[in-house]
Structure formats: structure tokens, C-alpha cells
Protein backbone atom coordinates (compact mmCIF):
# COMPACT_ATOMS: atom_id res chain seq x y z
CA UNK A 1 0.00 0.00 0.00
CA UNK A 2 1.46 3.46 -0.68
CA UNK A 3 1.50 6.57 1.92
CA UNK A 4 2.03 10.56 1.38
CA UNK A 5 4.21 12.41 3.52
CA UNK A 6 4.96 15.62 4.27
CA UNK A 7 8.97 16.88 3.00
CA UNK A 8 9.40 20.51 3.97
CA UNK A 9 6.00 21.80 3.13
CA UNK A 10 5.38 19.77 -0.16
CA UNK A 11 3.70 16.93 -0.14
CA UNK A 12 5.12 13.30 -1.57
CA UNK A 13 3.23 9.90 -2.12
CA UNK A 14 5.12 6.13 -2.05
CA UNK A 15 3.95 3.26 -3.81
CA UNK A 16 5.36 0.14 -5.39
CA UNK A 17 6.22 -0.40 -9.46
CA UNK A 18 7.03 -4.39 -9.54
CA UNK A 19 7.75 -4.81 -6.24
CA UNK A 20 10.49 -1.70 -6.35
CA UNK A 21 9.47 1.62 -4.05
CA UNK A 22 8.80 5.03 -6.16
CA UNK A 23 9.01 8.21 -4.52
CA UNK A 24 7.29 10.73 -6.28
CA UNK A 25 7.07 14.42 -5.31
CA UNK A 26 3.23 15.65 -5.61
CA UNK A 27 4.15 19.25 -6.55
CA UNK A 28 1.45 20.20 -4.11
CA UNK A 29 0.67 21.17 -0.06
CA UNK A 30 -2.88 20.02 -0.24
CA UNK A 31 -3.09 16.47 1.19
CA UNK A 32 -6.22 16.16 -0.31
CA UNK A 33 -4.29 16.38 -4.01
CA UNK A 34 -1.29 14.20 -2.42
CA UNK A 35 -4.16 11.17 -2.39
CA UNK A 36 -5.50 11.83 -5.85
CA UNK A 37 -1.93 11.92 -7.34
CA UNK A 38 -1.71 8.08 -5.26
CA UNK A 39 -4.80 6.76 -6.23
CA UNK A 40 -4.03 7.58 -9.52
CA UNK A 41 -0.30 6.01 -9.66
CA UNK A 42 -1.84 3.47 -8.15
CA UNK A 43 -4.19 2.51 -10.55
CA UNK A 44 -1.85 2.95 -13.44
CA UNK A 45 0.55 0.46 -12.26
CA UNK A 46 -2.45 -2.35 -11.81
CA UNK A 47 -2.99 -1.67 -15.06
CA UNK A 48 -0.35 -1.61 -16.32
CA UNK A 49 -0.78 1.46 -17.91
CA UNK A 50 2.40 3.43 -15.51
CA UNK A 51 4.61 5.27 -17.87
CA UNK A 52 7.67 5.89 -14.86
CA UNK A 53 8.87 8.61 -14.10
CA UNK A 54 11.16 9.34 -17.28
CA UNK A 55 8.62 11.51 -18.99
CA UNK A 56 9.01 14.18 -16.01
CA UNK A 57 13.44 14.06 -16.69
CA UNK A 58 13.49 14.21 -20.42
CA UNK A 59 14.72 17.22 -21.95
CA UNK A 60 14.96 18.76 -25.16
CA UNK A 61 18.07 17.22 -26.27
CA UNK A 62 16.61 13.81 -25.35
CA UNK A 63 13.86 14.41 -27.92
CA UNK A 64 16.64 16.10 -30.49
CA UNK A 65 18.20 12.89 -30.58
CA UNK A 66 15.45 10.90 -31.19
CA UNK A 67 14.80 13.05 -34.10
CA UNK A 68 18.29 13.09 -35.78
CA UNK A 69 18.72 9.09 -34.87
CA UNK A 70 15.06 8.30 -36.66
CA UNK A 71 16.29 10.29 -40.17
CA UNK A 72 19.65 8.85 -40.28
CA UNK A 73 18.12 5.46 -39.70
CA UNK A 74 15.99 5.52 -42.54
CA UNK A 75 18.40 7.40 -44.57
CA UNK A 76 16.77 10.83 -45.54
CA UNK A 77 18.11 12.93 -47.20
CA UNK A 78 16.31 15.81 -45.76
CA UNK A 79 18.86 15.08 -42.41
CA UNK A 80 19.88 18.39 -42.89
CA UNK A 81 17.08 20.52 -42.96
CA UNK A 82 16.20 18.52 -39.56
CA UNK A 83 19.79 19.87 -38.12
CA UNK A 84 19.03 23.59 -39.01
CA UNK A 85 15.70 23.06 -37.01
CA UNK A 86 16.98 21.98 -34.23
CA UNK A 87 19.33 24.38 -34.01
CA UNK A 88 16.52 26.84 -34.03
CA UNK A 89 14.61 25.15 -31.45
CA UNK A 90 17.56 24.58 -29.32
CA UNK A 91 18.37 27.99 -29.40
CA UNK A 92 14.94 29.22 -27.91
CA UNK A 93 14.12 25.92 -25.61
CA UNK A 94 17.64 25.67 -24.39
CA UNK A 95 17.96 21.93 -22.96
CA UNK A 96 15.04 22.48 -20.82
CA UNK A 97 12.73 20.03 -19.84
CA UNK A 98 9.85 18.44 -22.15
CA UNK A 99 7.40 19.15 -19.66
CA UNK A 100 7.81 23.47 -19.77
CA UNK A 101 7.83 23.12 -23.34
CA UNK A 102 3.67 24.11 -23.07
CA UNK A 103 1.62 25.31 -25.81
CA UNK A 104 2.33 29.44 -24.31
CA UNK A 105 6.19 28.61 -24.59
CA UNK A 106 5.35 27.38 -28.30
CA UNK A 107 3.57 30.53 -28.98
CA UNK A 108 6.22 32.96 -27.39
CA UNK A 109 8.63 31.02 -29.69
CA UNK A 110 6.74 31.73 -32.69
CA UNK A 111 6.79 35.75 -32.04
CA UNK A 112 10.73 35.64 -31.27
CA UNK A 113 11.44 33.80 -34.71
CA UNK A 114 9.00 35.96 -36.37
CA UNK A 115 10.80 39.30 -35.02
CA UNK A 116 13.89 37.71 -36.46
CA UNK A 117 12.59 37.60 -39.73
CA UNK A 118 12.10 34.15 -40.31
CA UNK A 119 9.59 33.30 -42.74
CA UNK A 120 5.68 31.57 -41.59
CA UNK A 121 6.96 28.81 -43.82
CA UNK A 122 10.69 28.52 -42.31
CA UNK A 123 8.83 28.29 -38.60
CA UNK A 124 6.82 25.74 -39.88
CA UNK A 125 9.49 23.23 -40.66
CA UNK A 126 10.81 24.06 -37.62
CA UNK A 127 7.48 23.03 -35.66
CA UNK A 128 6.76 20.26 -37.85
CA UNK A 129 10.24 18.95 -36.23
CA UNK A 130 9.20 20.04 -32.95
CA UNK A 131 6.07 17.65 -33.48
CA UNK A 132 7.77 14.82 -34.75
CA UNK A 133 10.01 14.97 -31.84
CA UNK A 134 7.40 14.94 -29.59
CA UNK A 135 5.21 11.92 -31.63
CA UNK A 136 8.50 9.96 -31.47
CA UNK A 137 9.07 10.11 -28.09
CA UNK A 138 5.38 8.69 -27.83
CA UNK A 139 6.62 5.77 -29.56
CA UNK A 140 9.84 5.49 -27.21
CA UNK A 141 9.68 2.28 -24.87
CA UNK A 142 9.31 3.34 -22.56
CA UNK A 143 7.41 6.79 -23.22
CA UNK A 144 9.62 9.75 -23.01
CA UNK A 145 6.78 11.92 -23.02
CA UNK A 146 3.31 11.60 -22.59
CA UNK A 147 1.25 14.20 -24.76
CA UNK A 148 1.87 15.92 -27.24
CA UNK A 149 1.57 20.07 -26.51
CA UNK A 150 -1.18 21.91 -28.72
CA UNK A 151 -0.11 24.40 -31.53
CA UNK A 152 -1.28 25.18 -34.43
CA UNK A 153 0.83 25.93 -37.98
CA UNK A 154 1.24 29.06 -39.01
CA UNK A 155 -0.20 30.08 -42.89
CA UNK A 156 2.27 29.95 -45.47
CA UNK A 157 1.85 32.42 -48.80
CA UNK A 158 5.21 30.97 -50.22
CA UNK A 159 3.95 29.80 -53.46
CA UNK A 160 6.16 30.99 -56.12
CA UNK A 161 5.87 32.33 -59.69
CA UNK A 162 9.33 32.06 -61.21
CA UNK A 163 10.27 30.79 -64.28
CA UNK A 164 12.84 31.24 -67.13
CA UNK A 165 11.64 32.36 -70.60
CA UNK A 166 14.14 30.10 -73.45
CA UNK A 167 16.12 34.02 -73.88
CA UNK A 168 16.97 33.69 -70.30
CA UNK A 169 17.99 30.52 -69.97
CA UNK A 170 20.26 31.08 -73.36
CA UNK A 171 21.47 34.10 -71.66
CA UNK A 172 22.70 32.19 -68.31
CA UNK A 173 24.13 29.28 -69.92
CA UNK A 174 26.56 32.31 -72.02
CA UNK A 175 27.42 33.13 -68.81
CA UNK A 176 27.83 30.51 -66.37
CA UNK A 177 31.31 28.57 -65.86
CA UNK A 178 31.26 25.34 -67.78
CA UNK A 179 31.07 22.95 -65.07
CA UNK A 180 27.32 24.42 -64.05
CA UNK A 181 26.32 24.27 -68.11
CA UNK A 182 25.71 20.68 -67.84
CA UNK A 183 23.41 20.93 -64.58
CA UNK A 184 21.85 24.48 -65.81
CA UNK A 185 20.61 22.49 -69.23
CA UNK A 186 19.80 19.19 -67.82
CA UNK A 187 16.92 21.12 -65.19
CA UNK A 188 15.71 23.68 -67.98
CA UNK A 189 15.23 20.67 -70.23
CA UNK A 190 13.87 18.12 -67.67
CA UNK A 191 12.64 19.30 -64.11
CA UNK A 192 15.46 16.91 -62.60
CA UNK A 193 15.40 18.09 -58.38
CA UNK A 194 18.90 19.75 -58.17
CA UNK A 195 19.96 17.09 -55.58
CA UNK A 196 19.17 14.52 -58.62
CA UNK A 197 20.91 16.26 -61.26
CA UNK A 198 24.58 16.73 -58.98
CA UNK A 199 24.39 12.91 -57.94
CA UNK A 200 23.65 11.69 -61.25
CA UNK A 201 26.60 9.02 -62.13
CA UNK A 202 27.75 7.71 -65.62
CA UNK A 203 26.24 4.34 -64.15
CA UNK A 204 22.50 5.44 -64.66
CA UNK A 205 23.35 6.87 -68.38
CA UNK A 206 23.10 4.81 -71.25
CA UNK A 207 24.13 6.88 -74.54
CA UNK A 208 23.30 4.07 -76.92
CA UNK A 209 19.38 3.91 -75.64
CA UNK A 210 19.74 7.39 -75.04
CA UNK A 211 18.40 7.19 -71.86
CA UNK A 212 18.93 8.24 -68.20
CA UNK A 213 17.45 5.90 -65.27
CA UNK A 214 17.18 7.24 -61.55
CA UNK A 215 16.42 4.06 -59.63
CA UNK A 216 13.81 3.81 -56.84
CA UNK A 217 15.23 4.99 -53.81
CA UNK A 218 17.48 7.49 -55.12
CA UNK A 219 14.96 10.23 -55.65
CA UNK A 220 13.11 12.45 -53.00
CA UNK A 221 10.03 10.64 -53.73
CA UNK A 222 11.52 7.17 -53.81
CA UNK A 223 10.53 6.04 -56.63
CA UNK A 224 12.76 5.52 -59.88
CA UNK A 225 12.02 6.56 -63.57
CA UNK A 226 14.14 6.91 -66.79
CA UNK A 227 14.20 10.12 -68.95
CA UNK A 228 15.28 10.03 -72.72
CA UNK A 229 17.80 12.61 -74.17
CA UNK A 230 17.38 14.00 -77.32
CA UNK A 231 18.38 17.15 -78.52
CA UNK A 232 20.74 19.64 -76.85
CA UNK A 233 20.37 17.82 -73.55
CA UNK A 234 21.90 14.33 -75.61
CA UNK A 235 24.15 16.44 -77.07
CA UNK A 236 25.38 18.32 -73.60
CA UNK A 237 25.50 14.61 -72.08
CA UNK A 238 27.78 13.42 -75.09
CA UNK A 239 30.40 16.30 -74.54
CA UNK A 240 30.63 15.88 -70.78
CA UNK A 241 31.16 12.01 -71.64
CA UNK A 242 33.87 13.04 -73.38
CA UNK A 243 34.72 14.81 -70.66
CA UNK A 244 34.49 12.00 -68.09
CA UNK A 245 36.60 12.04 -64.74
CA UNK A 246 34.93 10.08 -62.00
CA UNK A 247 31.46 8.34 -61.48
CA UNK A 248 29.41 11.92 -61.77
CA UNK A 249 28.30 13.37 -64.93
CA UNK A 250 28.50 16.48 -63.97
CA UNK A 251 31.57 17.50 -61.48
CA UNK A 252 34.37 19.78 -61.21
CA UNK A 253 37.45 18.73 -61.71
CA UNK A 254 36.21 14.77 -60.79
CA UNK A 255 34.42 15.61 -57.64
CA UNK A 256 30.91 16.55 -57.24
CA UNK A 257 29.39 19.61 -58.00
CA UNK A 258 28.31 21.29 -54.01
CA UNK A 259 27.92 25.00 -53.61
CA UNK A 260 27.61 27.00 -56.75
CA UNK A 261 25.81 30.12 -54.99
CA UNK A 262 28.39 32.36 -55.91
CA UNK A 263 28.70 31.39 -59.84
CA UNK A 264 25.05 31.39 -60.07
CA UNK A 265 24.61 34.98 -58.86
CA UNK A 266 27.24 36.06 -60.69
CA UNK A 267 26.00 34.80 -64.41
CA UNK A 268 22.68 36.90 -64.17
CA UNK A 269 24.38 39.65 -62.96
CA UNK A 270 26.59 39.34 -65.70
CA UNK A 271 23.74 38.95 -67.85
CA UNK A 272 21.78 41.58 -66.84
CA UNK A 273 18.99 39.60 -65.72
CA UNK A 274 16.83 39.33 -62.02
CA UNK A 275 18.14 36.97 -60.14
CA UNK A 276 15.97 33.40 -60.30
CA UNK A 277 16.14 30.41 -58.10
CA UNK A 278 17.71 27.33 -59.37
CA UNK A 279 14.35 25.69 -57.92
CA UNK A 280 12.49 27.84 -61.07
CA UNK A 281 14.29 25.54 -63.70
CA UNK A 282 11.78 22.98 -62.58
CA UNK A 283 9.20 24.85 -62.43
CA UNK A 284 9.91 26.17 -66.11
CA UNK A 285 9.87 22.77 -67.66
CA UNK A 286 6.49 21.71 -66.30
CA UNK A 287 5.02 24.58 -67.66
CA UNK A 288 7.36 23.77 -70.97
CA UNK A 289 6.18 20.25 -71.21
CA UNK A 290 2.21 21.50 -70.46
CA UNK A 291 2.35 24.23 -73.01
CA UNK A 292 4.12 21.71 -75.48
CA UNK A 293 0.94 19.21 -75.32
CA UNK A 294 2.33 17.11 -73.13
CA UNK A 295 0.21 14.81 -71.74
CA UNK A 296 0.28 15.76 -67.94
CA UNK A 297 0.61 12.08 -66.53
CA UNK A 298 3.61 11.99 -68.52
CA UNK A 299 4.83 15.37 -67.38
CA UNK A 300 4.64 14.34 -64.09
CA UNK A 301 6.58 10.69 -64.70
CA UNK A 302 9.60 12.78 -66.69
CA UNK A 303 9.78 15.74 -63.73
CA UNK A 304 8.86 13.29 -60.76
CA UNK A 305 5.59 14.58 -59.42
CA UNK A 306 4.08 11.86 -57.36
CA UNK A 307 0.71 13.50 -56.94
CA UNK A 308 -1.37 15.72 -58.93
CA UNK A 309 -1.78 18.65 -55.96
CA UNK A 310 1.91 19.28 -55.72
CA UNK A 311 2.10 19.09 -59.62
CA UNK A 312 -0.65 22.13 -60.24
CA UNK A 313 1.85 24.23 -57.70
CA UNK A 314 4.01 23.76 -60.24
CA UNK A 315 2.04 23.92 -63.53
CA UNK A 316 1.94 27.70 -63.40
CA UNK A 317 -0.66 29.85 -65.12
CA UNK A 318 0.61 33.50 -65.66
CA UNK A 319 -0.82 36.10 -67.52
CA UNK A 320 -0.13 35.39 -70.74
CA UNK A 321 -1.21 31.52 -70.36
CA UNK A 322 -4.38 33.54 -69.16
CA UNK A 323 -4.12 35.85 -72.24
CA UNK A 324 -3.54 32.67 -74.89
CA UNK A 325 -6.57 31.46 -73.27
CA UNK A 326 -8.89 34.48 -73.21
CA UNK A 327 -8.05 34.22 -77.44
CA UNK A 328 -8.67 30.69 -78.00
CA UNK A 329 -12.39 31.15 -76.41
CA UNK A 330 -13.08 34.20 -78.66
CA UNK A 331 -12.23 32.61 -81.75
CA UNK A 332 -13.85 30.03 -80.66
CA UNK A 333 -17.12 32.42 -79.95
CA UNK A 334 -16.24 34.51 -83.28
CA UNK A 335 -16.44 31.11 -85.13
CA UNK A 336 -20.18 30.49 -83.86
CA UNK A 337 -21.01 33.27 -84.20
CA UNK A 338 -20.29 33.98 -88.22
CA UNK A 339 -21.53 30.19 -88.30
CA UNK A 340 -24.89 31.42 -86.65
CA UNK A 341 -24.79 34.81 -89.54
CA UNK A 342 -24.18 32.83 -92.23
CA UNK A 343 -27.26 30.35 -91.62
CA UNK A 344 -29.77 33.03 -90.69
CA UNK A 345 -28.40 35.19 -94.33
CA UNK A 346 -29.22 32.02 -96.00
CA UNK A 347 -32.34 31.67 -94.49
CA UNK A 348 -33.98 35.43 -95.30
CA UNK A 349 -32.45 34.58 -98.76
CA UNK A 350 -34.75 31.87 -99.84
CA UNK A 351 -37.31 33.07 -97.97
CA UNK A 352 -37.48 35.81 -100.69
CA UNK A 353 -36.73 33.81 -103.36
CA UNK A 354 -32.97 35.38 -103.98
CA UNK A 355 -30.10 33.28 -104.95
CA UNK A 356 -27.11 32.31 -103.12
């Protein structure tokens, strides 16, 4: 049978977990509360249903951990992005325990990273972290927490617009070094993720089919597919063959391809244009493959699109799309119409006996 004490002026309650003695602090100096906390402790461990004691000692970096160990376990390649978050969160929560981390702290976090200037969209990732940290350690045997705090996500307006017209993207590839022509061609031309492109290896090429072939796994979505080269993009993949140093297509000077930031501002200021994200290149050959009468399923198999929501973000509509559009309807309409003239002329006509 358990008991509550007194210790100073808080209360504390003792009970037995399999036979071993748990002291357990009841935060309180109502007696009455003391034998609630008991009964309830009590009950748990008949049923089996006592989480211990952990969940009131883990601290952020426990649930960090977690985190980090569950991506690098099943490989993503996203690890990163989960390193800058945590950094974020660490630098707010400290290493402070899971319970104070409340739905008020959440909030109060929010408003510092938003007077920083971080974007609704780059506090998101950071709290979708936070919650997977929190769901994981849920999982934990045993639980390292117990609940999961409230919060809500923040609305994002991130959608972007970007794209390069084919005069851009001839004026960039004038001006970039030649180890980014290769990458700069291969997105314009097929969608490719930029992660995909710099990893490709001569391995997955196959000149003579004429055919590239990411296998499952090795793209963000997981899934493999093969792309066919024709045109400039064969012939930029036949030069760089001749070119070959290493397992990567594209490299510099036989190892891969990593931080270009500085090249690729520099070519469109050399160029005189506003500066895009490499990101647009994919979103310029959707719209490329769409406007070309491709079918979309297919546009989605060559650029990777697993669903059909995250494709339309993609699949832009601007204003001349809008403007192409507005025309084909009023020909359309201007056709009916002189179809509708030229019946009712031919009507009044041999209604008064005149010839055609």
C-alpha cells in the first residue's frame, strides 16, 4: 500500500512499481491532491498502464536525438534541414525540460522567430520537427513523453511564380562557368530536383538507348524513372562524356558539383537579368512540357511529381497563359457566331426567293 508524507511543506506519495518503491514528489501542499496523485499512480501500475517517471526528466536534447537518430536510420536525405531546425529550437528551448515546453512557450517562440525575420513557412518546418520529436518520443519504450503540446501551424503564402523564358535561360548558360552548363541544361530541359541532377553518375546513363534511369530509392520521392535525351540535352550529355573524370556526370574537376551560390549569382548579374532560383528551372519545364501538349501524366513521370496537388503548384498559369486562353475562347465564340450569320443570311435569302 502506498502513503504521502509531508517533506518541507510539499507533499510526496510512495507506492510500489514491480515490487520496487517510487518516490514521487506531488508538486502540491494540499493532502487532499497528495491522495489523488496516489490513487491515480496506483491505478496505473495495476494496469499496467504506468509510464515511470522518465517523462518528467526528459529534456529537449533527449527528444533532439530521437529526431536526428530516426532520419539517419531511414536514410533521408532531408537530415539536414532537420539539423538547421533543431538548431533553431535549441536555441529558444535551451535543454530544458519536455514538460515546460507548453503550448504558451510554443507561442512565445513563434513571435521571437518571427521578429527575427524568419519566414511563416521557415517556422513551420521548424514546428513540424518540434512535433515529430514529440510523436517519437510517444513511440519510445518506454514513453519519453506523454502528450503531445497543442499548436497550431502558421499560414504559409510561399507559393512561387518564377520561371525562365528560353532568352533567359540562353542568356545564363553564355554566362555561367562550364562545369554548371551541364546541370543548368539538364533542369531547364527536364525538371530533374537539383539534388538529382549533382548525384547523377555515368552508371544510370546509357548513350546508346539514349536514356537516363534514376532508380527507386534514389529520388526524394523514392521512386525511380528513366528520362530520354534527345536534342541539346543528348548532345550536352555526349560532350561531358567526353569529358568523363569520376562516377558523376557532372563535377568539377572529378568531384561533385556542391555550392555553386556564388557562380550562379554572378552569371545573371553578368547577364543583366533578375536573379531566379535554381528551384524555377523545374518549375519552367512543367510549364514547358504542359504548353508543349504534353500529356500531364507523362509530365509528371519525366519531372517526378508523385501526386497531382503538388504538380498544379508547379504547372503555373501566368498572364499570358491567361491571355492565350482568353483568345482561343473568342475565336472560338467569333467562329459560332459567323456560323450562326451565315445560316440566318441564308435563311432570309430563300425566304425571298434570292439566290445564293
Amino acid at each position: 500500500m502506498g502513503c504521502v508524507y509531508l517533506r518541507g511543506k510539499v507533499f510526496w506519495i510512495k507506492y510500489q512499481d514491480h515490487g520496487k518503491p517510487v518516490m514521487e514528489s506531488a508538486k502540491t501542499d494540499k493532502e487532499g491532491e497528495a491522495k489523488k496523485l496516489l490513487k491515480l499512480r496506483e491505478g496505473q501500475v495495476q494496469e499496467g498502464r504506468f509510464p515511470g517517471l522518465q517523462v518528467n526528466r526528459t529534456r529537449f536534447s533527449d527528444l533532439a536525438k530521437e529526431l536526428l537518430l530516426n532520419y539517419q536510420i531511414k536514410g533521408r536525405k532531408s537530415t539536414w534541414r532537420a539539423e538547421i531546425s533543431v538548431r533553431h529550437l535549441r536555441d529558444f528551448f535551451g535543454d530544458c525540460r519536455v514538460t515546460d515546453i507548453t503550448t504558451s512557450r510554443i507561442q512565445e517562440y513563434i513571435a521571437a522567430k518571427q521578429e527575427e525575420g524568419l519566414s511563416n513557412a521557415s517556422i513551420n518546418r521548424t514546428l513540424a520537427a518540434l512535433r515529430r520529436m514529440f510523436t517519437l518520443g510517444m513511440r519510445h519504450t518506454p514513453p519519453l513523453v506523454l502528450n503531445q503540446p497543442y499548436f497550431e501551424m502558421l499560414e504559409e503564402n510561399n507559393i512561387r511564380t518564377g520561371f525562365f523564358s528560353y532568352e533567359e535561360y540562353a542568356a545564363i548558360l553564355d554566362n555561367l562557368p562550364r562545369y554548371m552548363k551541364g546541370p543548368f541544361t539538364m533542369a531547364f530541359y527536364t525538371g530533374m530536383r537539383r539534388e538529382e541532377i549533382l548525384s547523377l553518375e555515368w552508371s544510370q546513363v546509357n548513350l546508346f538507348d539514349r536514356t537516363i534511369t534514376l532508380d527507386p530509392g534514389t529520388t526524394k520521392n523514392g521512386e525511380g524513372r528513366v528520362l530520354y535525351l534527345t536534342g541539346e540535352l543528348l548532345d550536352t550529355i555526349r560532350q561531358r562524356h567526353q569529358d568523363q573524370n569520376g562516377p558523376y556526370v557532372f563535377h568539377r574537376e572529378g568531384k561533385k558539383i556542391a555550392d555553386f551560390r556564388s557562380v550562379w549569382s554572378r552569371a545573371f548579374k553578368d547577364a543583366g537579368i533578375p536573379e531566379k532560383l535554381f528551384h524555377d528551372l523545374r518549375r519552367t519545364a512543367v510549364r514547358n512540357m504542359v504548353r508543349a501538349g504534353v500529356p500531364e501524366l507523362v509530365a509528371m513521370r519525366t519531372s517526378g511529381h508523385r501526386t497531382r496537388s503538388i504538380f498544379d503548384r508547379y504547372n503555373i498559369v501566368d498572364e499570358e497563359d491567361l491571355r492565350v486562353a482568353a483568345e482561343k475562347v473568342s475565336r472560338v465564340h467569333e467562329e459560332h457566331r459567323a456560323a450562326r450569320e451565315d445560316q440566318g443570311y441564308n435563311l432570309v435569302t430563300i425566304g425571298t426567293g434570292r439566290q445564293n
